[in-house]
Protein backbone atom coordinates (compact mmCIF):
# COMPACT_ATOMS: atom_id res chain seq x y z
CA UNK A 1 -7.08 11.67 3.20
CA UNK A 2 -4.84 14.49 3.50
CA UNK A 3 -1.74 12.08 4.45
CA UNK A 4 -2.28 10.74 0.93
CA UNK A 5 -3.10 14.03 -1.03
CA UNK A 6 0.16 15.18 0.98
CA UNK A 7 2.34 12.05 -0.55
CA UNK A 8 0.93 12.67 -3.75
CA UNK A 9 1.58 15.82 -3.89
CA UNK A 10 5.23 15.28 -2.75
CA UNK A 11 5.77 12.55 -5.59
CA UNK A 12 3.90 14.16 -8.93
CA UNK A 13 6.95 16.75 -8.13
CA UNK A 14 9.28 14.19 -9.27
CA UNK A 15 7.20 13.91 -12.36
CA UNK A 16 9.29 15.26 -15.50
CA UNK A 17 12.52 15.84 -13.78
CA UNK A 18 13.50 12.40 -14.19
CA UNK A 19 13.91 12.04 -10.66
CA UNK A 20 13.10 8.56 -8.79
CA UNK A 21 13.09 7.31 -5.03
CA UNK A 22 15.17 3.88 -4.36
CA UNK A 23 14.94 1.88 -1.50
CA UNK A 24 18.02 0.53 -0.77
CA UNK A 25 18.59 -3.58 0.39
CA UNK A 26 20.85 -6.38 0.70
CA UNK A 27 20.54 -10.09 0.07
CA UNK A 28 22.79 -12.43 1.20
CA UNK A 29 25.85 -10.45 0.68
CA UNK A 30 27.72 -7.34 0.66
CA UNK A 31 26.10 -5.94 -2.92
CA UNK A 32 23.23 -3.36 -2.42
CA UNK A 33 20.42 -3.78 -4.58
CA UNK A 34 18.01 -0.59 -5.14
CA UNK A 35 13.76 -1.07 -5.65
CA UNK A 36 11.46 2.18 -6.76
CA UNK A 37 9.63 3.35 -4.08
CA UNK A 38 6.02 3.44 -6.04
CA UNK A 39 6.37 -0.02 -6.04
CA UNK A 40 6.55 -0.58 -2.51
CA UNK A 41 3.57 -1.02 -0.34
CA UNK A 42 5.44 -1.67 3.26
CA UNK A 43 8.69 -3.17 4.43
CA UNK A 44 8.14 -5.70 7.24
CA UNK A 45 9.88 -8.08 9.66
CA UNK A 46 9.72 -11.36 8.13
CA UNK A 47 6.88 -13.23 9.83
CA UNK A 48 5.99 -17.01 10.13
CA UNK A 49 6.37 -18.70 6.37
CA UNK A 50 3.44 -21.70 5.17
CA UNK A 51 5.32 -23.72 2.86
CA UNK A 52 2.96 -24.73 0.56
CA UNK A 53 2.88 -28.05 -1.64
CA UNK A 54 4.49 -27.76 -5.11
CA UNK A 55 5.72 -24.47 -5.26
CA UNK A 56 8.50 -22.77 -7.60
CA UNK A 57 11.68 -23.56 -5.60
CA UNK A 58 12.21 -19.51 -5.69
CA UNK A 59 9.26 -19.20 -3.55
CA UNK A 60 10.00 -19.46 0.38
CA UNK A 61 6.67 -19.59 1.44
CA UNK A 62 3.38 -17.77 1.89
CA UNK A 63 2.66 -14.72 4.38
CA UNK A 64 -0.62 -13.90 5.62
CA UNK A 65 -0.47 -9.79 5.93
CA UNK A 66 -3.29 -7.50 6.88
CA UNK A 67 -5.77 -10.37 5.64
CA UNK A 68 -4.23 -11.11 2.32
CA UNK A 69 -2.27 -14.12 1.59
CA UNK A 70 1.07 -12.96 -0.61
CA UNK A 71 3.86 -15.56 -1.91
CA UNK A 72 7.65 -14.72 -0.65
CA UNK A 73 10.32 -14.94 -3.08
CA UNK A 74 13.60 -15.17 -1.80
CA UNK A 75 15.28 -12.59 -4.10
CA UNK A 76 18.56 -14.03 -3.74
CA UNK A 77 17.79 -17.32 -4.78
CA UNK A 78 16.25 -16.49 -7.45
CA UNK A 79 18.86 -14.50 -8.98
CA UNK A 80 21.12 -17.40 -9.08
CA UNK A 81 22.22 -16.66 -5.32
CA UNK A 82 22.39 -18.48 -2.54
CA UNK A 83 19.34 -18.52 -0.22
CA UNK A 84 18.41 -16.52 2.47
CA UNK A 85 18.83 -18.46 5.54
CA UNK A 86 17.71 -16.72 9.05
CA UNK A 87 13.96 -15.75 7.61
CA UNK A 88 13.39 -14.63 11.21
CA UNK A 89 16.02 -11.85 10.88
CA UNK A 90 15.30 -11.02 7.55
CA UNK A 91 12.89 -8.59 5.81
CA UNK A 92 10.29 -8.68 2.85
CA UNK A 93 9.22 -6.05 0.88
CA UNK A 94 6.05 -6.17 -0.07
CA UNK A 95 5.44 -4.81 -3.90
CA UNK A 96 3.08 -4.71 -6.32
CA UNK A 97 4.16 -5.57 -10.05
CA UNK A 98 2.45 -6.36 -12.90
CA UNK A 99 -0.95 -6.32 -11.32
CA UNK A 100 -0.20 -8.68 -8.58
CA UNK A 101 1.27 -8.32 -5.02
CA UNK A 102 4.74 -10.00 -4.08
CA UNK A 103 6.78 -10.76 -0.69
CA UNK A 104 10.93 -10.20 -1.93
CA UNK A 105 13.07 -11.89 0.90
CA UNK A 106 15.56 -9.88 1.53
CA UNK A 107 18.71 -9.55 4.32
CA UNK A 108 18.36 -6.37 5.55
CA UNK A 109 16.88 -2.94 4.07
CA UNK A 110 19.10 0.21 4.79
CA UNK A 111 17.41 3.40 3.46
CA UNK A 112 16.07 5.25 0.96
CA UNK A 113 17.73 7.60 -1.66
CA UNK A 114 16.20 10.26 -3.98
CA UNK A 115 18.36 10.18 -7.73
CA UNK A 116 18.01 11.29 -10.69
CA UNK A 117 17.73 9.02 -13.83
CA UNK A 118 20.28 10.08 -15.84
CA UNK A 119 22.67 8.35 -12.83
CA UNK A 120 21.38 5.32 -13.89
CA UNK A 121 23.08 3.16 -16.34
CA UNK A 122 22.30 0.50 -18.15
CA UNK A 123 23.96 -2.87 -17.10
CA UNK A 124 27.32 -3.64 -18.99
CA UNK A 125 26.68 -5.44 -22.45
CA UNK A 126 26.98 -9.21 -22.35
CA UNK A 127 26.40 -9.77 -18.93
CA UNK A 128 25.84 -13.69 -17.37
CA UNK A 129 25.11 -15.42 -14.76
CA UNK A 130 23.76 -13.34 -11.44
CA UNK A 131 24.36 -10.22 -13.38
CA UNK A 132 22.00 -11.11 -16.10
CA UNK A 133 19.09 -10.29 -13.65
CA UNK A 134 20.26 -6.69 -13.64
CA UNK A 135 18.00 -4.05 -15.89
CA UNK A 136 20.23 -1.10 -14.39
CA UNK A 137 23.18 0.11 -12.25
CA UNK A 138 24.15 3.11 -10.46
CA UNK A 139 26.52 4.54 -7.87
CA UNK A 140 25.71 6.02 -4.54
CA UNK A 141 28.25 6.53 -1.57
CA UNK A 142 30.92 5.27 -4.22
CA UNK A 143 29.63 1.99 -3.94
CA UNK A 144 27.88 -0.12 -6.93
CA UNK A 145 24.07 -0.43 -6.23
CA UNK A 146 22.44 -2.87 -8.67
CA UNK A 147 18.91 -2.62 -9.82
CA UNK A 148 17.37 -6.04 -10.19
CA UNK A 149 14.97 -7.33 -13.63
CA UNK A 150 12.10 -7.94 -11.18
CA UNK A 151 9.85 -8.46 -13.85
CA UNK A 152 12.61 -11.08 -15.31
CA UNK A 153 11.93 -12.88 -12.10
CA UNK A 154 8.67 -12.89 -11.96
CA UNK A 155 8.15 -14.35 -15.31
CA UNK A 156 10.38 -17.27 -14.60
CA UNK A 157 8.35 -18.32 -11.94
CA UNK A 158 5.34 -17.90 -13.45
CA UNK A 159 5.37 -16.60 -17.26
CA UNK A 160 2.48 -14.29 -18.79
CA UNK A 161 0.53 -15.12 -21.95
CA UNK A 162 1.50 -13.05 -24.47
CA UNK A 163 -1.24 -14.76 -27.11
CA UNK A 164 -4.45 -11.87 -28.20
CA UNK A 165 -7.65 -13.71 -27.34
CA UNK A 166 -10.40 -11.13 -27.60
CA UNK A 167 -11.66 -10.41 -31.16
CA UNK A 168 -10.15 -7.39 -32.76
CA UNK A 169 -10.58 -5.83 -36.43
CA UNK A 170 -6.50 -6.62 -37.72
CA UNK A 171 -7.61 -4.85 -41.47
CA UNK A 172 -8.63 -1.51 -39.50
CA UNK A 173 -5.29 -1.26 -37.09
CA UNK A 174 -3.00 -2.05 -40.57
CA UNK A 175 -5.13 0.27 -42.24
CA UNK A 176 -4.57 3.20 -39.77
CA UNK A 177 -0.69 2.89 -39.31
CA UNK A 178 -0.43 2.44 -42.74
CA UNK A 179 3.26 2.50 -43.88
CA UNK A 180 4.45 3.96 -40.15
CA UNK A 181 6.19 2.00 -37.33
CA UNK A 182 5.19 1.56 -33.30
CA UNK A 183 8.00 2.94 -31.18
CA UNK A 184 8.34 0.83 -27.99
CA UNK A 185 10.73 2.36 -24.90
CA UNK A 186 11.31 -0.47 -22.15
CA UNK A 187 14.58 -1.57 -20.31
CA UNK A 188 13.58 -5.24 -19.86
CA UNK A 189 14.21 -7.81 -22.77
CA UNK A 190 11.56 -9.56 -21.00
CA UNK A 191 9.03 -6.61 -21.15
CA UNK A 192 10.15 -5.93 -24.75
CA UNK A 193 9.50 -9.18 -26.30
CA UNK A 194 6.06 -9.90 -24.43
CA UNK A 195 5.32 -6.35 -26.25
CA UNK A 196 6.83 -7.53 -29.35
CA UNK A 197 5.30 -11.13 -29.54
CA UNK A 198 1.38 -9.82 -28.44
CA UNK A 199 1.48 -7.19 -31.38
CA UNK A 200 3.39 -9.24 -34.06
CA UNK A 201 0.10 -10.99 -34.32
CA UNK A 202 -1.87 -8.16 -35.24
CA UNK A 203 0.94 -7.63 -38.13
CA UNK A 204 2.21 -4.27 -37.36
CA UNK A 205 5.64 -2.97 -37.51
CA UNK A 206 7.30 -2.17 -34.62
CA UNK A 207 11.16 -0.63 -33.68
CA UNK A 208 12.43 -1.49 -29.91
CA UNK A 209 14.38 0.42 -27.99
CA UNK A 210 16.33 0.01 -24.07
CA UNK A 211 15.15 3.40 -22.89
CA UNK A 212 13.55 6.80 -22.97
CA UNK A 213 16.77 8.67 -23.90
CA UNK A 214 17.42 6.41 -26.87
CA UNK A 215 13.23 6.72 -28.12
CA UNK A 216 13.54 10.21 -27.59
CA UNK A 217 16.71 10.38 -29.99
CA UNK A 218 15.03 7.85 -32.35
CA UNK A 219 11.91 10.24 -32.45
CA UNK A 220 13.93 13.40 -32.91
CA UNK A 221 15.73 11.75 -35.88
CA UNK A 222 13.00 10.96 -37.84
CA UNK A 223 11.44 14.53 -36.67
CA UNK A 224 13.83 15.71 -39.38
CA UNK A 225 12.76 13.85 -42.27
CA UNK A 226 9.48 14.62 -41.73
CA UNK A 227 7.47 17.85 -43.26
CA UNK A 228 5.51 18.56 -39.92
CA UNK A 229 4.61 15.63 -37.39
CA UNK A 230 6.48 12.48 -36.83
CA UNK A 231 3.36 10.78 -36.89
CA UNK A 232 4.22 10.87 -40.71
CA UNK A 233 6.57 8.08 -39.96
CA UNK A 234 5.68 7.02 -36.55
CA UNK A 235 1.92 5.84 -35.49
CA UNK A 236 2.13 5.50 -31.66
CA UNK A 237 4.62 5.18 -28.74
CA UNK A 238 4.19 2.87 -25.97
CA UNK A 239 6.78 3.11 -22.62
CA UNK A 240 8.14 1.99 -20.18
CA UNK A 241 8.21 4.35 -16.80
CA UNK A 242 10.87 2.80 -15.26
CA UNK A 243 14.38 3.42 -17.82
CA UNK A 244 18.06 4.41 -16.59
CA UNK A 245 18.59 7.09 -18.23
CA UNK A 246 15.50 9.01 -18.85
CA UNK A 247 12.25 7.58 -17.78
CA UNK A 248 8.83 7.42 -19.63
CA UNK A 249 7.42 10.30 -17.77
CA UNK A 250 10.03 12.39 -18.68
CA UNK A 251 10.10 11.13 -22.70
CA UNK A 252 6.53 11.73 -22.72
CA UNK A 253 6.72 15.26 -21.33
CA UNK A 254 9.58 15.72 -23.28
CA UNK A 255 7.63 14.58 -26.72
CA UNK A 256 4.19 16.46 -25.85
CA UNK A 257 6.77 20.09 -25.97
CA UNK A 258 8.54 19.35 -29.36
CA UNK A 259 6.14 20.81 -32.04
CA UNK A 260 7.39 18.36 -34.09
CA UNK A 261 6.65 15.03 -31.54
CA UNK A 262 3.26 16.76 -30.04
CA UNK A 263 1.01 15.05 -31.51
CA UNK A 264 2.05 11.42 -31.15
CA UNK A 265 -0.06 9.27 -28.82
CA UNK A 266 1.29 7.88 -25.89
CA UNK A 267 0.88 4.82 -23.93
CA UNK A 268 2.53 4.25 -20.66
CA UNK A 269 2.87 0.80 -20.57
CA UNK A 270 4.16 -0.43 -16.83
CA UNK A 271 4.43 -2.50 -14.22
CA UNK A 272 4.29 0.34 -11.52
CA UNK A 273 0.29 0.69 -9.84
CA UNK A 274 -0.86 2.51 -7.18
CA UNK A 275 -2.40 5.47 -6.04
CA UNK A 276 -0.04 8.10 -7.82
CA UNK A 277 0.13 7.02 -11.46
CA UNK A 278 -2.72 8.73 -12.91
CA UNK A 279 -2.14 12.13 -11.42
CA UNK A 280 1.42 11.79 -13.18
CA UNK A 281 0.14 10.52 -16.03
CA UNK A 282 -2.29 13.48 -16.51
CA UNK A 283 0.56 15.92 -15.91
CA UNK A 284 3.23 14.65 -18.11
CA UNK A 285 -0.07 14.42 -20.94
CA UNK A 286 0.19 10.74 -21.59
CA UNK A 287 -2.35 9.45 -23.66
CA UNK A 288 -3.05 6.46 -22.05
CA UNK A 289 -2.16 4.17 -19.40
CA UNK A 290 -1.81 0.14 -18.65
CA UNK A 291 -0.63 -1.90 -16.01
CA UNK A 292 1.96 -4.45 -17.21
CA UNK A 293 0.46 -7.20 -18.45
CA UNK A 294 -2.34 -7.77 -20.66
CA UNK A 295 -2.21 -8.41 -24.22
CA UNK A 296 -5.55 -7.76 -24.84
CA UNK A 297 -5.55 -4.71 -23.24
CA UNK A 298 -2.63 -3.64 -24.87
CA UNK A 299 -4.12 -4.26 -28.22
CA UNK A 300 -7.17 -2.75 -27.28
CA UNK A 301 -5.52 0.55 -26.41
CA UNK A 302 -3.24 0.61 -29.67
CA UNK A 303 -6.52 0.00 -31.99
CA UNK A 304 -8.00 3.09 -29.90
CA UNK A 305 -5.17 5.23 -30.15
CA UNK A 306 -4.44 5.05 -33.97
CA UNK A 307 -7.94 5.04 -35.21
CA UNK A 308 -8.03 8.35 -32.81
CA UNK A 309 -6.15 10.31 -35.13
């Protein structure tokens, strides 16, 4: 127990100074490729592989680890590379997105970095191909270390309903954001439109943005025109942790100190889990927090938060 109040500890340091841990990896290449830490459970030797009947052709295989059973996807594949082909020298991290646990083949894993944020970029406009998979970039040892749309991947090989199904009051969540907006922070198109298409249905306006530096800018803008809260204009913000640039811990910590931005509710909204999430979310003052992804509970939380004001 102390072990993990000791990690803890060591982590919810990171919280608000836009700092992040990456473990860096190759695939079948030269090109590094960077994963956050909080999503990683272990790194392992790649051991024995079931193929299993029918599966998406990204999937290698299934592991049995510790007692679980966890589908391997061969990372490289899957981003429109070509496979991974000595499993028995290779590696897979095991990681837990979206509230499910995945094997990612990779080459080899080299180390891990601590950087902050505002080193990572966003991927260059109009990208294609192999690079299309990319939700950031950064530079370490002057070399270009990509940062892959995991959850991209993941809903190509198997995609999440986006559709409400549990009964909620539609007249009560128009009639508490009235006129105002939703603010939503995430880096993933993918992310952004299952956001976008589970609360279009409940007929509320909404304004996107790629990251936490560009909501925080959005938020201070409106700040201006407003007499003395943006929650004049703006009804709720729900983020992304993960951003280059600034990440929703910081934005949120940032908002909760602007007199202006204090009281706007908060949702973290994510795809990181695990152990350390609600200690930071506590100490950056978040509102609320959800695991990436469940419409429902999405919804859920938004009706809460605006009829809480």
């Amino acid at each position: 127990m102390a072990g993990i109040l000791d990690a803890v500890n060591q982590r919810t340091q990171l919280v608000g100074q836009n700092r992040l841990e990456l473990l860096l990896f190759k695939l079948a290449g030269r090109q590094r490729y960077g994963i956050n830490v909080f999503k990683v459970r272990e790194v392992l030797q790649c051991p024995p592989l079931t193929a299993i009947p029918k599966r998406n052709k990204y999937v290698r295989g299934i592991a049995h680890i510790r007692g679980q059973t966890i589908s391997v996807i061969d990372l490289s594949l899957a981003t429109g590379g070509r496979a991974i082909d000595n499993t028995t020298d290779s590696f897979i991290i095991i990681a837990e997105y979206n509230r499910s646990v995945q094997g990612f083949l990779v080459n080899s894993v080299e180390r891990i970095i601590n950087i902050n944020w505002e080193a990572i970029m966003a991927p260059p406009k109009g990208t294609s191909g192999k690079q299309s998979y990319l939700t950031a970039v950064t530079e370490i040892d002057k070399e270009l270390v990509e940062i892959l749309d995991v959850e991209k991947i993941l809903e190509e090989i198997s995609p999440s309903p986006t559709a409400i199904t549990r009964a909620l009051d539609t007249q009560s969540i128009t009639a508490d954001l009235g006129d105002r907006l939703i603010l939503i922070a995430d880096d993933s198109v993918v992310a952004r439109n299952q956001v976008k298409r589970a609360l279009e249905s409940l007929g509320v306006k909404m304004h996107l943005v790629n990251n936490g530096k560009e909501a925080l800018h959005f938020l201070k803008q409106i700040a201006e025109e407003c007499q003395e809260s943006v929650t004049e204009k703006v009804g709720l913000l729900i983020s992304d942790i993960e951003m280059p640039e600034m990440d929703g811990y910081t934005l949120t910590a940032e908002t909760k100190l602007d007199p202006k931005l204090k009281k706007l509710h908060v949702i973290l909204h994510t795809s990181l889990s695990g152990v350390f999430n609600q200690q930071m979310v506590q100490k950056v003052g978040a509102d609320d927090f959800i695991a990436k992804f469940n419409p429902d509970e999405l919804a859920e939380s938004v009706q809460k938060w605006l009829h809480a004001e």
